[in-house]
N, C-alpha and C. Protein backbone atom coordinates (compact mmCIF):
# COMPACT_ATOMS: atom_id res chain seq x y z
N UNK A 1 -7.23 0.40 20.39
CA UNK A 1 -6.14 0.55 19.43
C UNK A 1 -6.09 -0.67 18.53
N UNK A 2 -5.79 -0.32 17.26
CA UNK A 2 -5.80 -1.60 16.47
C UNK A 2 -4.24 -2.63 16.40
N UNK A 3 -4.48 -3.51 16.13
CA UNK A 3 -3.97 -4.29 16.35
C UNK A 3 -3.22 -4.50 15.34
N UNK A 4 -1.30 -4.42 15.57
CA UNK A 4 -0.30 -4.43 14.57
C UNK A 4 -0.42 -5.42 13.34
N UNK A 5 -0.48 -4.98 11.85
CA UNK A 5 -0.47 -5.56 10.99
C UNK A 5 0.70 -5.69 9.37
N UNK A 6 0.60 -6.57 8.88
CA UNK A 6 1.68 -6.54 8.16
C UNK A 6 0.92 -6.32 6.53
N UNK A 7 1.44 -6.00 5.57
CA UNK A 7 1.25 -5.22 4.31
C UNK A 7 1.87 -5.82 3.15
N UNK A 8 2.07 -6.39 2.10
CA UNK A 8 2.35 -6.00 1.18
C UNK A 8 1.82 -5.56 -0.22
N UNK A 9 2.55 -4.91 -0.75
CA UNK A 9 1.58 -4.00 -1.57
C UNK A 9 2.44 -4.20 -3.19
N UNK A 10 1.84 -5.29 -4.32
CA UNK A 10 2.56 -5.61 -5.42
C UNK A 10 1.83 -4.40 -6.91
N UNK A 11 2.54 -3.58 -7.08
CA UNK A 11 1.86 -2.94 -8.58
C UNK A 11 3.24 -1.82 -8.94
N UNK A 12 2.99 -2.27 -10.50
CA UNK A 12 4.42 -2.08 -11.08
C UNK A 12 4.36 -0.42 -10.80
N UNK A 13 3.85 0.54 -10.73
CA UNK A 13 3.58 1.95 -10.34
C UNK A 13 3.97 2.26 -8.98
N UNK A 14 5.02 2.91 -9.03
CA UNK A 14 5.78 3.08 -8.05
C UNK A 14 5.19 4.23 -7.32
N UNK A 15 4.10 5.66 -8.07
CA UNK A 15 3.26 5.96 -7.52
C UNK A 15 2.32 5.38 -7.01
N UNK A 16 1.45 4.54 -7.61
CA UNK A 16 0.73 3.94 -7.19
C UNK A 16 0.44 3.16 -5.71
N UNK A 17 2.05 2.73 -5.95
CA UNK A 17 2.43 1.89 -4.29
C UNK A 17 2.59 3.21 -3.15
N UNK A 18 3.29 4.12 -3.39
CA UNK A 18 3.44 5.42 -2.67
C UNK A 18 2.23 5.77 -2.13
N UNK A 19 0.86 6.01 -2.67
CA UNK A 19 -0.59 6.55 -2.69
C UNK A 19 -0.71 5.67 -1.55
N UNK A 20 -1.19 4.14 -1.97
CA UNK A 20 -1.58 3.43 -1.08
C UNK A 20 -0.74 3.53 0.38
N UNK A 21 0.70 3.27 0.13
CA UNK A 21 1.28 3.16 1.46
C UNK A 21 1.20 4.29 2.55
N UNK A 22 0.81 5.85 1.73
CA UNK A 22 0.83 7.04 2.46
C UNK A 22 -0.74 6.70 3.04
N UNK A 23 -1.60 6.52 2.39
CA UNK A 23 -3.13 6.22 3.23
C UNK A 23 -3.02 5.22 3.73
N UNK A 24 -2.18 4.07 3.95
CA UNK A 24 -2.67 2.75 5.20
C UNK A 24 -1.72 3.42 6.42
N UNK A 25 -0.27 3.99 6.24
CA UNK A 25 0.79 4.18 7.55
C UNK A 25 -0.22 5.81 7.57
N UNK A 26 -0.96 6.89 7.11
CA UNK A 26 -1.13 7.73 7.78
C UNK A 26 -2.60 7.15 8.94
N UNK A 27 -3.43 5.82 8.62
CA UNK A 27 -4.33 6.03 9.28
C UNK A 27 -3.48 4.49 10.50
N UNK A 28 -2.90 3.95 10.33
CA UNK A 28 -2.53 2.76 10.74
C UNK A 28 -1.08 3.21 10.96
N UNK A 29 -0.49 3.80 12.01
CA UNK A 29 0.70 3.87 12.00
C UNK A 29 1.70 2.90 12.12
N UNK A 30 1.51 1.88 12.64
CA UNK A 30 2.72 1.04 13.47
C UNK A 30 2.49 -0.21 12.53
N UNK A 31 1.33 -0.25 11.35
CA UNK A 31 1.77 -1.34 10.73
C UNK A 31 2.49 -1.77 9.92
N UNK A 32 3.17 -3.03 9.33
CA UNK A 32 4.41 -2.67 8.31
C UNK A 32 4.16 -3.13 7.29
N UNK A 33 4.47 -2.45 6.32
CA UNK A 33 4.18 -2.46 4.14
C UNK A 33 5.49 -2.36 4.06
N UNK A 34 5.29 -3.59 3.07
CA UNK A 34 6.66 -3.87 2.50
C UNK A 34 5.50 -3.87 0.92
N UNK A 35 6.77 -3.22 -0.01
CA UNK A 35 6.54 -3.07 -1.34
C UNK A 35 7.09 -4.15 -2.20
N UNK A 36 6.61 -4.61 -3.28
CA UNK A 36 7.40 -5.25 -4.67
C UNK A 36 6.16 -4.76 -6.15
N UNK A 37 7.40 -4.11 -7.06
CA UNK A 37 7.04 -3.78 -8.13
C UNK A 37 6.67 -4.74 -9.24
N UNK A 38 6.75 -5.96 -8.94
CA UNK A 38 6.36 -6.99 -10.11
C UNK A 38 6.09 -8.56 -9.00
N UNK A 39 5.50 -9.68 -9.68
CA UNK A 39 5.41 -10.80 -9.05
C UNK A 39 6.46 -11.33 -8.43
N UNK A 40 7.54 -11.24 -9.54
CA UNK A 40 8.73 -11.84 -9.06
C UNK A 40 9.56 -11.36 -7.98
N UNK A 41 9.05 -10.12 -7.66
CA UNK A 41 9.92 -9.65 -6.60
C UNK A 41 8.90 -10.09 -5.34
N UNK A 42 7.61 -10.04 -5.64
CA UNK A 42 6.62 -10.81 -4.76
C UNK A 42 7.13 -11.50 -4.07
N UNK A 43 7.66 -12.76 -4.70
CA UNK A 43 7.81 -14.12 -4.48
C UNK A 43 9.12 -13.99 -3.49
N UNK A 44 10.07 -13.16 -4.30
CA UNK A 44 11.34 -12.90 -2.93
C UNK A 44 11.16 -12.66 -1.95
N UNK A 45 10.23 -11.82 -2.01
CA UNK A 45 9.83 -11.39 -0.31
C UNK A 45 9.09 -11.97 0.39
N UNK A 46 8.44 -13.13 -0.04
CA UNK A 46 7.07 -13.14 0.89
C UNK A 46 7.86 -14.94 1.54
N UNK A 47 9.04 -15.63 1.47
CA UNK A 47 9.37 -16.54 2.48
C UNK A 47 9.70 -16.36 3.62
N UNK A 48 9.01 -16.84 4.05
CA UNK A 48 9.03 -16.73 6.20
C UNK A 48 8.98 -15.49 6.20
N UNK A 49 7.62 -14.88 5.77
CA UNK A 49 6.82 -13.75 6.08
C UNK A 49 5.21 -13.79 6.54
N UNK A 50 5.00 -13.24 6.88
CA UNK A 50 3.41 -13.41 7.15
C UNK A 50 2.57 -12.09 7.00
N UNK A 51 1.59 -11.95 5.79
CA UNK A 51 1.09 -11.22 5.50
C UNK A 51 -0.16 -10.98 6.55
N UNK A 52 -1.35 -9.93 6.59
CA UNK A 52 -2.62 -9.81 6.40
C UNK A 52 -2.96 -9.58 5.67
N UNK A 53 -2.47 -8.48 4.52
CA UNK A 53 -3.41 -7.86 3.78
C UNK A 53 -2.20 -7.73 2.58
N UNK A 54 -2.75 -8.27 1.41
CA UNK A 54 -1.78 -8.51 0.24
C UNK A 54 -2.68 -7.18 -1.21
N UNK A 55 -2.40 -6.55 -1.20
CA UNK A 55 -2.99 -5.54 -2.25
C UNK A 55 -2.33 -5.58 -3.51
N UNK A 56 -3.28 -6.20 -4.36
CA UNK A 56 -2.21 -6.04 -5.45
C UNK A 56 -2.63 -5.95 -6.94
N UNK A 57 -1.51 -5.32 -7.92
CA UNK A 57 -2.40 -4.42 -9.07
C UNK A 57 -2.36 -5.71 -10.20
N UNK A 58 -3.83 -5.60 -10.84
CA UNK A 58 -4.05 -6.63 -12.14
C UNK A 58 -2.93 -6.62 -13.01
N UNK A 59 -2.45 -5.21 -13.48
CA UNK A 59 -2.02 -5.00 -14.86
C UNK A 59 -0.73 -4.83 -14.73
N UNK A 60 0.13 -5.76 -14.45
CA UNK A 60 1.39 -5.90 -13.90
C UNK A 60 2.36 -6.58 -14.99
N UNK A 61 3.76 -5.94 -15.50
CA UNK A 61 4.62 -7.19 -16.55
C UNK A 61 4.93 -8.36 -16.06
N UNK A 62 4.81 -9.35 -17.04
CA UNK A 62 4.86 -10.78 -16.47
C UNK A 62 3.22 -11.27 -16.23
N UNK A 63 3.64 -11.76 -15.03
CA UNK A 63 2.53 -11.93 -14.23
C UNK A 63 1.25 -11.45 -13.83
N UNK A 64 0.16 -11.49 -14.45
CA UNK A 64 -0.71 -10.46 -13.58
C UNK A 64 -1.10 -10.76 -11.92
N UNK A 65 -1.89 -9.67 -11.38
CA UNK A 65 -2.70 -9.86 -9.95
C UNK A 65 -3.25 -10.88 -9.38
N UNK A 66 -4.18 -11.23 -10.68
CA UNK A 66 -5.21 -12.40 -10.44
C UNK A 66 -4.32 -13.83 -10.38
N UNK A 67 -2.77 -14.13 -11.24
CA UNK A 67 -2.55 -15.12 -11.26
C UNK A 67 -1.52 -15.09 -9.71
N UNK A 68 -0.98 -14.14 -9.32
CA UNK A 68 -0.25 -13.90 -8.26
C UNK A 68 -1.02 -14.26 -7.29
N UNK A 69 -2.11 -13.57 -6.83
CA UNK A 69 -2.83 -13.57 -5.99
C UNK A 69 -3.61 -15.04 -5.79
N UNK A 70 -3.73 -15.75 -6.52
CA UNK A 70 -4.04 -17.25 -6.93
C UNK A 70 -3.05 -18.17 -6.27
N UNK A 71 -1.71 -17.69 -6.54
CA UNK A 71 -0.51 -18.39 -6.16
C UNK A 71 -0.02 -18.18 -4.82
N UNK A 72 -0.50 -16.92 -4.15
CA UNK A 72 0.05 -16.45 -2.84
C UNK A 72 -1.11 -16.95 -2.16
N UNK A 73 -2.45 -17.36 -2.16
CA UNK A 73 -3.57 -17.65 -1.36
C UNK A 73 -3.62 -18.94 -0.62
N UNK A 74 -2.44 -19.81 -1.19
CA UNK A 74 -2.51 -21.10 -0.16
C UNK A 74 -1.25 -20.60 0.87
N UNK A 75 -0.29 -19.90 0.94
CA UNK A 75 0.46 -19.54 1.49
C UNK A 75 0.13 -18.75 2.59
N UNK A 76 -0.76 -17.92 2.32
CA UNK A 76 -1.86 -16.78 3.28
C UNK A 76 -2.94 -17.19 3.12
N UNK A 77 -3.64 -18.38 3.56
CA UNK A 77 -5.03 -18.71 3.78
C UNK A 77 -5.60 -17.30 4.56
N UNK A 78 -5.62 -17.08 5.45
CA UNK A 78 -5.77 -16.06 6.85
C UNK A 78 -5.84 -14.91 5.59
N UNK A 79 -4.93 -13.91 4.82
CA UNK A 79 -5.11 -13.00 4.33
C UNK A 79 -6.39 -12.31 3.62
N UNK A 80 -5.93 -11.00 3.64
CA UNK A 80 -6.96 -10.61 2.99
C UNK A 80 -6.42 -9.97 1.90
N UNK A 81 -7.05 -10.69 0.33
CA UNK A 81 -6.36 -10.29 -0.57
C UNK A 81 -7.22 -9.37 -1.21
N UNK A 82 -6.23 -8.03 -1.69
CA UNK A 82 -7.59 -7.21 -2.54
C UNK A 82 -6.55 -7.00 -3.88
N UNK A 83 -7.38 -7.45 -5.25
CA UNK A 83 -7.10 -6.68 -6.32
C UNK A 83 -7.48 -5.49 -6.78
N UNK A 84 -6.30 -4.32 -6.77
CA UNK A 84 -6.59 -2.96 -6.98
C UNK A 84 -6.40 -2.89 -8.23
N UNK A 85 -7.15 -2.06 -9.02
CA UNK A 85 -7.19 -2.02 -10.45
C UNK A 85 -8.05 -1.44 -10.90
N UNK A 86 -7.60 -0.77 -12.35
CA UNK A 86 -8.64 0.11 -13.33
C UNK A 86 -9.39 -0.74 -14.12
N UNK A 87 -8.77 -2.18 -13.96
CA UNK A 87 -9.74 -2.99 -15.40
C UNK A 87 -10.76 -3.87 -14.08
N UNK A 88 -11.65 -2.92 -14.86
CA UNK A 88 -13.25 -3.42 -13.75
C UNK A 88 -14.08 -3.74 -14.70
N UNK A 89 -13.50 -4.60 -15.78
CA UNK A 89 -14.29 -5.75 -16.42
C UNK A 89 -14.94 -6.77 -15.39
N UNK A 90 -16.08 -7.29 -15.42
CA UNK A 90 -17.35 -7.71 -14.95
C UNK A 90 -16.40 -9.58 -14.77
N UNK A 91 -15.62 -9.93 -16.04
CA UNK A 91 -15.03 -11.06 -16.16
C UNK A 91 -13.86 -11.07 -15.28
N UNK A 92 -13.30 -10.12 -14.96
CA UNK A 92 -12.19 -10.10 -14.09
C UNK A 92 -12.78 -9.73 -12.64
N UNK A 93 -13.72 -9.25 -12.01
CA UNK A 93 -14.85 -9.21 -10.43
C UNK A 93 -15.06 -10.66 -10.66
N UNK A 94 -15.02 -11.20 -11.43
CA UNK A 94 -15.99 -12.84 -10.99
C UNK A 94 -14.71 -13.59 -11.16
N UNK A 95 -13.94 -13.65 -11.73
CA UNK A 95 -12.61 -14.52 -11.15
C UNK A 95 -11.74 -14.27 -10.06
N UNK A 96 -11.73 -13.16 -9.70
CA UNK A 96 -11.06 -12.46 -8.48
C UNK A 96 -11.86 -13.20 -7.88
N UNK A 97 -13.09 -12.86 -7.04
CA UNK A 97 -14.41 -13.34 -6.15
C UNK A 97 -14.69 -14.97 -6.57
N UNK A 98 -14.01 -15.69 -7.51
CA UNK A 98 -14.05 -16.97 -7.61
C UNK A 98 -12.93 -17.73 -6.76
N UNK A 99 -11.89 -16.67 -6.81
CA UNK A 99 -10.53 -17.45 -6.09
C UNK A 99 -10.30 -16.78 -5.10
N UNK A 100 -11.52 -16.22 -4.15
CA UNK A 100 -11.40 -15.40 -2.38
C UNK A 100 -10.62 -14.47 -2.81
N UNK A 101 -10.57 -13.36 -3.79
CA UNK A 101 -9.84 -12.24 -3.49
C UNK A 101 -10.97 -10.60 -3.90
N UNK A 102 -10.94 -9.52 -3.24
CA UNK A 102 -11.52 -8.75 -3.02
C UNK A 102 -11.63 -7.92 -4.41
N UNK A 103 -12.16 -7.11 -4.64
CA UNK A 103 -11.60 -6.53 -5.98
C UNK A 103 -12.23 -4.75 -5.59
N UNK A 104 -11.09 -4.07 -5.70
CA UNK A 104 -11.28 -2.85 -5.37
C UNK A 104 -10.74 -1.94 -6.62
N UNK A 105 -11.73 -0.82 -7.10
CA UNK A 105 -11.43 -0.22 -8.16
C UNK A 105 -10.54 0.82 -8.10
N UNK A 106 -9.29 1.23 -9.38
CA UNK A 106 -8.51 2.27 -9.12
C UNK A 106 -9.30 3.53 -9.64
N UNK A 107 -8.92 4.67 -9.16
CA UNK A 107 -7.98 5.19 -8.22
C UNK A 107 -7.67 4.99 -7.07
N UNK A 108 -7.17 4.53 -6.42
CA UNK A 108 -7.13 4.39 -4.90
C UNK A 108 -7.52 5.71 -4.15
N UNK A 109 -8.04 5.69 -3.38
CA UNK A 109 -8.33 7.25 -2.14
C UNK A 109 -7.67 6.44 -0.90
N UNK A 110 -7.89 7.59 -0.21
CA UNK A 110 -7.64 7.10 1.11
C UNK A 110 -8.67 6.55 2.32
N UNK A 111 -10.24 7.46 1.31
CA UNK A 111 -11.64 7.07 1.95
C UNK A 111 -11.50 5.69 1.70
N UNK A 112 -11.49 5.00 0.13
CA UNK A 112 -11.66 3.52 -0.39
C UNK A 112 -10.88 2.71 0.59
N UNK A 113 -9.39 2.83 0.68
CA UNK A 113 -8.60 2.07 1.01
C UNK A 113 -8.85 1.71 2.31
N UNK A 114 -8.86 2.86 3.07
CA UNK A 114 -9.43 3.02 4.69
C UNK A 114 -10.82 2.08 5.10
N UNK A 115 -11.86 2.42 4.00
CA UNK A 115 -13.11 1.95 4.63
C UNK A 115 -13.18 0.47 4.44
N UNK A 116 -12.23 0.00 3.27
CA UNK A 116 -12.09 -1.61 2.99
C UNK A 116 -11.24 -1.99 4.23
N UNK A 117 -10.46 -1.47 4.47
CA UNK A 117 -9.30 -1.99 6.24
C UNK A 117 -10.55 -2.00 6.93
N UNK A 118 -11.24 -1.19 7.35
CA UNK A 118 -11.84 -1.11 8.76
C UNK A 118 -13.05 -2.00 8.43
N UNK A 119 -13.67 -2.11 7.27
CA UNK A 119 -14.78 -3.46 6.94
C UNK A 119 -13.78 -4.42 7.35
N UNK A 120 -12.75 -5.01 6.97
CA UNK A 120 -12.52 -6.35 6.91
C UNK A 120 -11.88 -6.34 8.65
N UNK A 121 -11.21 -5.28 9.16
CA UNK A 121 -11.23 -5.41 10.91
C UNK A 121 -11.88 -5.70 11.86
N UNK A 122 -13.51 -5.10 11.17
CA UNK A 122 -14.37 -5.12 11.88
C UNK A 122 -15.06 -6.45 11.87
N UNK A 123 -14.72 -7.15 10.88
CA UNK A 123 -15.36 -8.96 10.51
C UNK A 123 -14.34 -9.68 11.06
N UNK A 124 -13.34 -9.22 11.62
CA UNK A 124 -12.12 -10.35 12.17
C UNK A 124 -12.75 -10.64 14.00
C-alpha cells in the first residue's frame, strides 16, 4: 500500500484543479490535496505545511509557476515539483529543469498524472 501523501495543486482553472484532483484521490485515496487558485493564495496555505508533490500551472495572474515554484523549493527541498502547462516552449523545459522542477504537458490525463506519481514513488 502506498504510503500517505500530501498535495497541493496551484492553477487559476478551477477545472483544471478538479481534473487533476479527481485522477490523484481516484488512484491514491487517502492522500490529501489542498487547492489554491493563484500564488498568493499559495503562500497562505503552505505555513506549517508539508508538501510532497506541489503541481502547479505556468500561466497563472500575478505570478507565474516557474517563479512560484522557484520560491516554494527552499521551503520543500524533499518535494516533488511538477509544472503543468500548455506553454511547452523549449525556453520554459530548460528553466523549469534548471531550478529542479518537472515539467509536464497540458492536458492533464489521468494515464500522465498517474504514471509521473508512480515514476517519482518508485525513485523514493
Amino acid at each position: 500500500m502506498a504510503q500517505q501523501r500530501s498535495v497541493l495543486l496551484v492553477d487559476d482553472s478551477k477545472f483544471a484543479r478538479l481534473l487533476v484532483k479527481t485522477f490523484i484521490s481516484s488512484n491514491y485515496a487517502d492522500w490529501l490535496i489542498d487547492e489554491a487558485e493563484d500564488a498568493n493564495k499559495a503562500f497562505e496555505m503552505v505555513d506549517g505545511k508539508s508538501y510532497d508533490y506541489l503541481f502547479l500551472d505556468f500561466n497563472m495572474p500575478g505570478m507565474d509557476g516557474l517563479e512560484l515554484g522557484e520560491n516554494l523549493r527552499p521551503r520543500f527541498p524533499d518535494a516533488v515539483i511538477a509544472l503543468l502547462t500548455a506553454n511547452i516552449q523549449q525556453e520554459i523545459q530548460a528553466k523549469a529543469e534548471s531550478i529542479g522542477i518537472n515539467f509536464l504537458a497540458k492536458p492533464p490525463t489521468e494515464e500522465k498524472i498517474c504514471a509521473f506519481i508512480a515514476a517519482q514513488e518508485a525513485a523514493k
